[in-house]
Protein backbone atom coordinates (compact mmCIF):
# COMPACT_ATOMS: atom_id res chain seq x y z
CA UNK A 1 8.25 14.36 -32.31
CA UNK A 2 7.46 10.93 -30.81
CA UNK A 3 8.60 10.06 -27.35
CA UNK A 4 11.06 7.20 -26.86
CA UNK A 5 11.59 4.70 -24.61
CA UNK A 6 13.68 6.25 -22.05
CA UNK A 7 11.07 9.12 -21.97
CA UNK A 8 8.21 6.91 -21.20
CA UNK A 9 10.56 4.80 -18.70
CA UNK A 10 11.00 8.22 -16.66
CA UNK A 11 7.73 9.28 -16.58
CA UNK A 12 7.09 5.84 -15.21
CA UNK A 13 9.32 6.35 -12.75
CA UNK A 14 8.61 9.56 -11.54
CA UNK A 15 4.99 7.53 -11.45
CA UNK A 16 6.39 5.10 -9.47
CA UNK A 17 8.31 6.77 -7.04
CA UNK A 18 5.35 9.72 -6.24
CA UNK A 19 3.41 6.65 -5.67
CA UNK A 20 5.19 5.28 -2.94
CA UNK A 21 5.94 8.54 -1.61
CA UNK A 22 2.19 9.12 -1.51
CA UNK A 23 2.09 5.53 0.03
CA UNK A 24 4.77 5.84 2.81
CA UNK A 25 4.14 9.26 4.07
CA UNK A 26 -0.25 9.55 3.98
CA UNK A 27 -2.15 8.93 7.09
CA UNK A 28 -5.53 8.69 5.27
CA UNK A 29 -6.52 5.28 3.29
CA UNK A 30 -8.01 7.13 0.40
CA UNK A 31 -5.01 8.75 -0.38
CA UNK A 32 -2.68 5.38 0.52
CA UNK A 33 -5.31 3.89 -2.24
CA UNK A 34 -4.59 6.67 -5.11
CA UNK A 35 -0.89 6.07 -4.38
CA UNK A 36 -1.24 2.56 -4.79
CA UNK A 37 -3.48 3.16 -8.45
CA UNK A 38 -0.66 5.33 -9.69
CA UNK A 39 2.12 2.83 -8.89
CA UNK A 40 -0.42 0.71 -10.95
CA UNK A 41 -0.37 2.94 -13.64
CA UNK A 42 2.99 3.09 -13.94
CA UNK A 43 3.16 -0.21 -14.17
CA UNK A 44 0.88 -0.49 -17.48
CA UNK A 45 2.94 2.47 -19.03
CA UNK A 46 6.34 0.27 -18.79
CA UNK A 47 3.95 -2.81 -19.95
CA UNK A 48 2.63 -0.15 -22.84
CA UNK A 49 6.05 1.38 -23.84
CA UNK A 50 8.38 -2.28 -23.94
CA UNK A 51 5.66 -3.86 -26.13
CA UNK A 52 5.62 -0.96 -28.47
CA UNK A 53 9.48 -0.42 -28.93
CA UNK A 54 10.74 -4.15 -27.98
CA UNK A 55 7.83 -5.85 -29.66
CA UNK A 56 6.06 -3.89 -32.24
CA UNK A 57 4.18 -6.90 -33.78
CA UNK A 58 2.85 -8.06 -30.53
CA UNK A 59 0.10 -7.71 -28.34
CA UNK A 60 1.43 -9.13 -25.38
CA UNK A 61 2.37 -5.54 -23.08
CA UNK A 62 -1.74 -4.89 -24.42
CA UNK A 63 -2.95 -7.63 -22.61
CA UNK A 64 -1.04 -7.42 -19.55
CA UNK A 65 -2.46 -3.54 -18.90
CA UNK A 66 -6.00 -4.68 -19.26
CA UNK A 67 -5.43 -7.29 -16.90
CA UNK A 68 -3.65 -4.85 -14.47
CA UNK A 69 -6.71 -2.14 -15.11
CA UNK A 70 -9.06 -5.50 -14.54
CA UNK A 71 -7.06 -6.25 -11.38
CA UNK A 72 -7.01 -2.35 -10.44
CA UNK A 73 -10.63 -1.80 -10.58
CA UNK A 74 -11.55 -5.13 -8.30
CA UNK A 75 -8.74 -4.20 -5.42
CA UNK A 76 -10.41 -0.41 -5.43
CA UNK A 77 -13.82 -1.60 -5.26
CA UNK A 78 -12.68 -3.98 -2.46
CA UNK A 79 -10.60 -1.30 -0.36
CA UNK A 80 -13.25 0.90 -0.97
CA UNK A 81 -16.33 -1.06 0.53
CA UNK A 82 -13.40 -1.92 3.72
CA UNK A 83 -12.70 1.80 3.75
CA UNK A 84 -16.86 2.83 4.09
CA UNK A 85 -16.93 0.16 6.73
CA UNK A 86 -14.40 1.28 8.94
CA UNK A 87 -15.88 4.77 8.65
CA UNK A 88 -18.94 3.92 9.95
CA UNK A 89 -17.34 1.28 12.54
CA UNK A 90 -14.75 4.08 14.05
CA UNK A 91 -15.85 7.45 12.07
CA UNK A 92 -12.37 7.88 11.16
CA UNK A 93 -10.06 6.52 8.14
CA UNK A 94 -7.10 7.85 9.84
CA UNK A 95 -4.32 4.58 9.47
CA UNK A 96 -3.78 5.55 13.32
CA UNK A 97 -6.95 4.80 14.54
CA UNK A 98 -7.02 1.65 12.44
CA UNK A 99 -4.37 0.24 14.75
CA UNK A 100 -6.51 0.12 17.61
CA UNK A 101 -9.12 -2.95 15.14
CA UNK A 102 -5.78 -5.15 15.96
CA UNK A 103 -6.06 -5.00 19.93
C-alpha cells in the first residue's frame, strides 16, 4: 500500500515540530544544528510529496530539495567551522556561555 499525501504531510509535521522542539529547548549548538537539518528535511519531504501527487509530470518539488540539500550542506559546513571556533575560543558550545562573545 502506497502512502498518500496526508501521510507524508504528517510525518512532515511531526518533522517539523520535533525540530523546533529540539531547537527551542537545547542548550548545545550541535544539537540546535540537527534540529535545524530536520526542519530542513521536512521541508524537502512536503517539496517531494506536492510534486508527486499535485504535479506528477513535473520536476519542479525535485529541484527545489536539491537546492535545499545544496543549501543544507553549505549552512552545516559554515555553523560547523563557527562551532570548532568557539570551542577552542571558550572550550564550551554551551548557547549560555556564548552570550558572554556579545559583551
Amino acid at each position: 500500500m502506497e502512502p498518500g499525501l496526508y501521510h507524508l504531510l504528517f510525518i512532515s509535521a511531526g518533522l517539523f515540530f520535533i525540530g523546533v522542539f529540539g531547537f527551542l529547548t537545547r542548550r548545545n549548538l550541535i544539537s540546535m544544528l540537527m534540529s535545524i537539518e530536520l526542519i530542513l528535511n521536512s521541508v524537502n519531504l512536503n517539496f517531494i510529496a506536492f510534486n508527486k501527487y499535485l504535479w506528477p509530470n513535473k520536476l519542479d518539488g525535485l529541484f527545489f530539495s536539491i537546492f535545499v540539500i545544496a543549501i543544507a550542506a553549505a549552512e552545516a559546513a559554515v555553523a560547523i567551522a563557527i562551532i570548532i571556533n568557539l570551542y577552542r575560543s571558550h572550550r564550551s558550545i554551551d548557547v549560555a556561555k556564548v552570550q558572554e562573545m556579545k559583551n
